[in-house]
N, C-alpha and C. Protein backbone atom coordinates (compact mmCIF):
# COMPACT_ATOMS: atom_id res chain seq x y z
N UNK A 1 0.83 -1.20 0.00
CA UNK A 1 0.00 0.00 0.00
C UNK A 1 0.87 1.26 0.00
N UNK A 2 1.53 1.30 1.16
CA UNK A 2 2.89 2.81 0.91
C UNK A 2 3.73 2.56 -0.24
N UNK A 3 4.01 1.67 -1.30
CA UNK A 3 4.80 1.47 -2.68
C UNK A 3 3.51 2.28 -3.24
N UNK A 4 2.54 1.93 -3.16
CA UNK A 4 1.47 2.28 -4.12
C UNK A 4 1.65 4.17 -4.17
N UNK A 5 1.01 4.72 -2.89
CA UNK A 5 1.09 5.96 -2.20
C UNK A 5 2.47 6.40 -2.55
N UNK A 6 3.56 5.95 -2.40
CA UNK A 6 4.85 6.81 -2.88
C UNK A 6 4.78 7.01 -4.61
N UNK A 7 4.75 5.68 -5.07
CA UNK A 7 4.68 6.13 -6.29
C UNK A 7 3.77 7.43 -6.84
N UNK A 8 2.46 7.82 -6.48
CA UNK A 8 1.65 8.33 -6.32
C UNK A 8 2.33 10.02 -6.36
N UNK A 9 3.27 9.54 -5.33
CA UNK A 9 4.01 11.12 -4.90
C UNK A 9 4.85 11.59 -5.80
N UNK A 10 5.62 10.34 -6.08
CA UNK A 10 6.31 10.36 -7.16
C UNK A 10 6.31 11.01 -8.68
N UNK A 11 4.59 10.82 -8.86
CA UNK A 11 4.71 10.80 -10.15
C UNK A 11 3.91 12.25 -9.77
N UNK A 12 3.50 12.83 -9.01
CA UNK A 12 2.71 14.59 -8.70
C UNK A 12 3.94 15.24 -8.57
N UNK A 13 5.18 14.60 -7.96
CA UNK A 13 6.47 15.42 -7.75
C UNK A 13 6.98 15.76 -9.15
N UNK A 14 6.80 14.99 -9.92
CA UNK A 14 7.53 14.94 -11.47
C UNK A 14 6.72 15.86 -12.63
N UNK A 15 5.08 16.00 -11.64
CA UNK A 15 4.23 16.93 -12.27
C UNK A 15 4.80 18.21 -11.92
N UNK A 16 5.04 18.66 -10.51
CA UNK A 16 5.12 19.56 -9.67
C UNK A 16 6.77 20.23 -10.17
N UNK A 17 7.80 19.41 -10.82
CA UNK A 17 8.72 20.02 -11.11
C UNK A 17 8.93 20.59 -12.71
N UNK A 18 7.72 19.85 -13.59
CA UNK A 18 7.23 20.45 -15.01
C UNK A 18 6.45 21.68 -14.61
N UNK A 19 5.28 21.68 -13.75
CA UNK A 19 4.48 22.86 -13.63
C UNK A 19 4.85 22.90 -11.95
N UNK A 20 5.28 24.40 -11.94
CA UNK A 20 6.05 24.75 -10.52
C UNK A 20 5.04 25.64 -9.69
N UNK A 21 3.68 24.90 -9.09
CA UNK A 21 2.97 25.01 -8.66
C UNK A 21 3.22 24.71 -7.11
N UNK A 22 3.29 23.32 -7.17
CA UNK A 22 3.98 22.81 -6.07
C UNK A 22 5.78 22.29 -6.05
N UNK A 23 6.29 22.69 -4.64
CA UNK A 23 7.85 22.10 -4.52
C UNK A 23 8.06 20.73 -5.07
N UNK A 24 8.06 20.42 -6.46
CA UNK A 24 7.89 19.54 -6.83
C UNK A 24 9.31 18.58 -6.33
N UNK A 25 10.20 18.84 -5.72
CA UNK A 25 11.52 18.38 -5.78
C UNK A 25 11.04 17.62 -4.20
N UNK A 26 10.22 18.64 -3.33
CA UNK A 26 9.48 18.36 -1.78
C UNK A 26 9.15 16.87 -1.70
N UNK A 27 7.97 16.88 -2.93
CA UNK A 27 7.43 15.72 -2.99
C UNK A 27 7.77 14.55 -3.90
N UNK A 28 8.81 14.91 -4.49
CA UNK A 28 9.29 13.79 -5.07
C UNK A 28 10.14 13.14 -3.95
N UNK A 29 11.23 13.92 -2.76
CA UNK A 29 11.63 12.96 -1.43
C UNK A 29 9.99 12.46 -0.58
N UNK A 30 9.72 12.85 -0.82
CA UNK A 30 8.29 12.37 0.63
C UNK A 30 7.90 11.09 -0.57
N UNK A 31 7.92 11.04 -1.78
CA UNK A 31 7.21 10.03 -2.55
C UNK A 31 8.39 8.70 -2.00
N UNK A 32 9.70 8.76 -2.81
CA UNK A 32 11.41 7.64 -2.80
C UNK A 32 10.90 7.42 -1.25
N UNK A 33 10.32 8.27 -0.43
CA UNK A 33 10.74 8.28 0.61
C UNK A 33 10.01 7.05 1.55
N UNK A 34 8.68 7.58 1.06
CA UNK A 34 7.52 5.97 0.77
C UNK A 34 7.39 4.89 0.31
N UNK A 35 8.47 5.07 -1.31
CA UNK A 35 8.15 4.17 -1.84
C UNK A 35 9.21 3.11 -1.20
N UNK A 36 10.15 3.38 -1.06
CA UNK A 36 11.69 2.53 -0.39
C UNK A 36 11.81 2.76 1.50
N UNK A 37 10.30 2.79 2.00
CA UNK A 37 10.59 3.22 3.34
C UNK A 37 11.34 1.30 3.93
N UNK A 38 10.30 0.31 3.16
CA UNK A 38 11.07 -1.03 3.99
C UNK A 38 12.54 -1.30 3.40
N UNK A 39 13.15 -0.09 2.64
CA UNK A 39 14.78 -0.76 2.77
C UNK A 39 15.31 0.48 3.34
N UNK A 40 14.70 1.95 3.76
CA UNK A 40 15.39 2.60 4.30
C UNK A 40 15.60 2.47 6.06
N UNK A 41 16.20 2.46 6.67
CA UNK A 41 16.18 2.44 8.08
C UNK A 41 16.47 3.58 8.96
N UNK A 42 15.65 4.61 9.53
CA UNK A 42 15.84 5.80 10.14
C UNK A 42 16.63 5.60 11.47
N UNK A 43 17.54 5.54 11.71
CA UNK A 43 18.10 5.82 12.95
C UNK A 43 17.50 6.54 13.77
């Protein structure tokens, strides 16, 4: 379900950095950030 939802972010971040409406660069980390949260490990 969060692969699903990141991608999601992913692909509005990639909108958001064609049309600079939104910090599209913001939400393209909050998307990677979802989509790879079970191999990232936050200390």
């Amino acid at each position: 379900m969060g692969r699903i939802i990141g991608f999601g972010f992913i692909l509005v971040g990639l909108l958001g950095l064609l049309l600079p409406i939104l910090p599209g660069w913001l939400i393209l980390l909050l998307g990677f950030n979802l989509f790879f949260r079970k191999r990232i490990t936050l200390k």
